[in-house]
Protein backbone atom coordinates (compact mmCIF):
# COMPACT_ATOMS: atom_id res chain seq x y z
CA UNK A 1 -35.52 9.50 15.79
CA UNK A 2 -37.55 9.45 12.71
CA UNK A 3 -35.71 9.33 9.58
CA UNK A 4 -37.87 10.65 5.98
CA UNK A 5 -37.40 8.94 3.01
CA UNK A 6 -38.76 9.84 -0.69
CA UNK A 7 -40.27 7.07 -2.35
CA UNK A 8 -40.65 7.47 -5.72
CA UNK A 9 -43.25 6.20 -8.13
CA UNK A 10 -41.33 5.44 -11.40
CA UNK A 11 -44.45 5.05 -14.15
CA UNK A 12 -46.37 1.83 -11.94
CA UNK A 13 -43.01 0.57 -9.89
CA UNK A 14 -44.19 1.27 -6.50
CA UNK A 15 -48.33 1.17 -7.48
CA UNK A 16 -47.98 -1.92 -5.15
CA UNK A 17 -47.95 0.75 -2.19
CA UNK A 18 -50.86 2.58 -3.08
CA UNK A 19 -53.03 -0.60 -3.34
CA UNK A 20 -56.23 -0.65 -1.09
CA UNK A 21 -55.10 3.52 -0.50
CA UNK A 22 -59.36 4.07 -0.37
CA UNK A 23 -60.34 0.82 1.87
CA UNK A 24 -57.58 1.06 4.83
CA UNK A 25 -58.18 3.39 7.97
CA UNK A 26 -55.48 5.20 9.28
CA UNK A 27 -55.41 2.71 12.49
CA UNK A 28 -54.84 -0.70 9.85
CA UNK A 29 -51.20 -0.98 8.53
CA UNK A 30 -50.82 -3.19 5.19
CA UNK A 31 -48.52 -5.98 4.12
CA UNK A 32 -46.39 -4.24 1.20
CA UNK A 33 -44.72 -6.23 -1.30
CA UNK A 34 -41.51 -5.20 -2.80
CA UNK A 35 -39.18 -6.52 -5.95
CA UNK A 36 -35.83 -6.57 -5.96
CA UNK A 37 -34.67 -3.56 -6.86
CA UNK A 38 -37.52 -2.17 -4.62
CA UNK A 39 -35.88 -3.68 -1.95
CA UNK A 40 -32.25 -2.41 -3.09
CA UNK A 41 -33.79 1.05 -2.77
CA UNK A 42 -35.75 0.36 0.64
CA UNK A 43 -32.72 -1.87 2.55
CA UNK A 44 -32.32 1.57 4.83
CA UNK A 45 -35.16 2.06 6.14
CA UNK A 46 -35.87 1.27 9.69
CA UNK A 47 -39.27 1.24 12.15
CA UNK A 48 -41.50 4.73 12.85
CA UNK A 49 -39.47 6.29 9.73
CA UNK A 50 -41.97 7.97 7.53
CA UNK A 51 -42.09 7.36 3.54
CA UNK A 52 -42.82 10.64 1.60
CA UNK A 53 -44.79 9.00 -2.01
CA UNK A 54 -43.17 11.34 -4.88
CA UNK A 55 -44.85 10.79 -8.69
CA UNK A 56 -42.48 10.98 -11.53
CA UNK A 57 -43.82 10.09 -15.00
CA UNK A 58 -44.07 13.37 -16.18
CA UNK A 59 -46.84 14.70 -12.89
CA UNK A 60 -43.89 15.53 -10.70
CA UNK A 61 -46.12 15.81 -7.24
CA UNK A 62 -46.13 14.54 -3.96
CA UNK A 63 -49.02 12.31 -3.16
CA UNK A 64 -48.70 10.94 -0.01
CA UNK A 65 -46.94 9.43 3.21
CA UNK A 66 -46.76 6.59 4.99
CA UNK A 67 -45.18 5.15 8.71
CA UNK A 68 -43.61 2.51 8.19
CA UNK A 69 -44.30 -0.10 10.62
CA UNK A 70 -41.75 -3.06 10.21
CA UNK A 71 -38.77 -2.40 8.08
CA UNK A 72 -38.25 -4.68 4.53
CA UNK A 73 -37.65 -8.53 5.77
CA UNK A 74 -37.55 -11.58 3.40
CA UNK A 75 -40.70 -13.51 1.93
CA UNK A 76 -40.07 -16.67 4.39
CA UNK A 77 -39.94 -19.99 1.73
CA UNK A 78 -41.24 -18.11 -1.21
CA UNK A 79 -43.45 -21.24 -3.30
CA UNK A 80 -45.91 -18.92 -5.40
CA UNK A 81 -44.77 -17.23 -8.27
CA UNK A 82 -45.87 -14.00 -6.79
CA UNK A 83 -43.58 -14.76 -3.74
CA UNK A 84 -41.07 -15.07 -6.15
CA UNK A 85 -41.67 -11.78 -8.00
CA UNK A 86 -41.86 -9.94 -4.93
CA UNK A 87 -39.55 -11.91 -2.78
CA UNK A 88 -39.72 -9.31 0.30
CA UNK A 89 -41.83 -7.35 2.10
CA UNK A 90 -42.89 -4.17 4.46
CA UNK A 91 -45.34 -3.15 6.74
CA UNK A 92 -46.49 0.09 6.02
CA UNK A 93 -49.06 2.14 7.92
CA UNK A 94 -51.43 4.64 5.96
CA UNK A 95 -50.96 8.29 6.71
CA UNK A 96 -52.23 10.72 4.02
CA UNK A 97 -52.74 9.79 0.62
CA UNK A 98 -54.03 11.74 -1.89
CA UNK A 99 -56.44 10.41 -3.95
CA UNK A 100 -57.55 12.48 -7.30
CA UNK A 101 -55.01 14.49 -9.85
CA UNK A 102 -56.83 18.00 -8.44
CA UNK A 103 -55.32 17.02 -4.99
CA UNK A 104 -51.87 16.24 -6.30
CA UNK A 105 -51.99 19.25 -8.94
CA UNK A 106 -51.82 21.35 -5.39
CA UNK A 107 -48.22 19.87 -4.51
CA UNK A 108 -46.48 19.94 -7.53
CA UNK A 109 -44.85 23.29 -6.45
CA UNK A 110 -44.37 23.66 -2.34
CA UNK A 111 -42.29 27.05 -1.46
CA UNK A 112 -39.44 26.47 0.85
CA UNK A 113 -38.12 23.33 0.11
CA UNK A 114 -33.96 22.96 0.15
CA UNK A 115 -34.05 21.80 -3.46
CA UNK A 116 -36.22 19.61 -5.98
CA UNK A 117 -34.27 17.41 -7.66
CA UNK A 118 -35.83 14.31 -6.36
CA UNK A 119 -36.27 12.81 -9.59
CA UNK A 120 -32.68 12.75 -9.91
CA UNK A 121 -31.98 10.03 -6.93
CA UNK A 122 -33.95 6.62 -6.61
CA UNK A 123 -34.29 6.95 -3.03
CA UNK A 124 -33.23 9.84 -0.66
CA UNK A 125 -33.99 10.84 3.01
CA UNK A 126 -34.85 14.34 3.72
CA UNK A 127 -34.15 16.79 6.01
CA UNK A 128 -36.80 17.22 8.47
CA UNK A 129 -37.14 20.71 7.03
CA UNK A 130 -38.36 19.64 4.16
CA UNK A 131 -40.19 16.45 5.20
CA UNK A 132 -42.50 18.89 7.30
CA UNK A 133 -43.14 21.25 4.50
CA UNK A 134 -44.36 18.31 2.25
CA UNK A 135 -46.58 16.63 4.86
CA UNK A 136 -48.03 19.80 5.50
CA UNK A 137 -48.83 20.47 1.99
CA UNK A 138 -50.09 17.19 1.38
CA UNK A 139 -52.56 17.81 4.50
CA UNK A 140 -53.40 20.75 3.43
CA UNK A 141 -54.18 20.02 -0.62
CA UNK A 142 -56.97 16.99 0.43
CA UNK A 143 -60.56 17.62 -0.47
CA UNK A 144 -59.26 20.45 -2.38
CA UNK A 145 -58.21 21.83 -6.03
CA UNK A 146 -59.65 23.49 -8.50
CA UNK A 147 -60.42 22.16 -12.03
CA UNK A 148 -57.45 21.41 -14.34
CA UNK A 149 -59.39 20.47 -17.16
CA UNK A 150 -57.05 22.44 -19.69
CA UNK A 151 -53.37 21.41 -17.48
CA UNK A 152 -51.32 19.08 -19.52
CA UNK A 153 -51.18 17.90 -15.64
CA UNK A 154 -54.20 15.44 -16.47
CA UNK A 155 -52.66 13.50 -19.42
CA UNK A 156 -49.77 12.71 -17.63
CA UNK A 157 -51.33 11.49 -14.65
């Protein structure tokens, strides 16, 4: 059984997971590498569950998903100071990822969901009610939006 999880982007914590978002296809899973306290938050989450990518920062929007692909596992003999800094790491599988602020502008608000305090938890699963709602929106805002020159949407993203 799948299990959904929110990841949230706290200001550039998790930009690691968005990294090469325009160069992957959907059939190339990435090597994503996770701090500590990344890893504190991730520890739960098992193979075929599906990360739901939440912004914070002020945007409050949903900009993506991912499978995941091989749960968080230990940098094996960490020697470079990057190993160090991100001493574990995830295989992740693209699924959608949204990719300009007139995309994400489109699922700040998505009607049905159980509740919307997400930015109140540092990681949370959610029900698959929800979890299908948010995919679908996310589907359903890319290649689309309509100019938000005058949002203050745009200087927070």
């Amino acid at each position: 059984m799948t299990t959904y999880w929110v990841e949230l982007s706290l200001c550039n914590d998790w930009s690691d997971w968005h990294r090469g978002a325009d160069t992957q296809s959907a059939d190339e899973t990435e090597l994503t590498h996770l701090t500590e306290s990344q890893y504190s938050r991730a520890m739960q989450v098992q193979e075929n569950d599906i990360l739901l990518h939440y912004v914070l920062g002020g945007v409050y929007c949903w900009a993506g998903y991912s499978h995941v692909v091989k749960p968080p596992t230990p940098t094996q003999d960490p020697q470079s100071e990057s190993d160090k800094m991100f001493p574990y790491s995830m295989r992740i599988r693209q699924g959608t990822w949204l990719t300009s602020p007139e995309e994400c502008f489109l699922t700040r608000s998505i009607i049905g969901l159980s509740h919307n305090n997400w930015h109140r938890k540092g990681y949370v699963r959610v029900k698959l009610s929800d979890a299908l709602l948010i995919i679908k929106a996310v589907n359903d805002a890319v290649g689309k939006g309509a100019p938000i020159n005058d949002d203050p949407f745009l200087d927070k993203w």
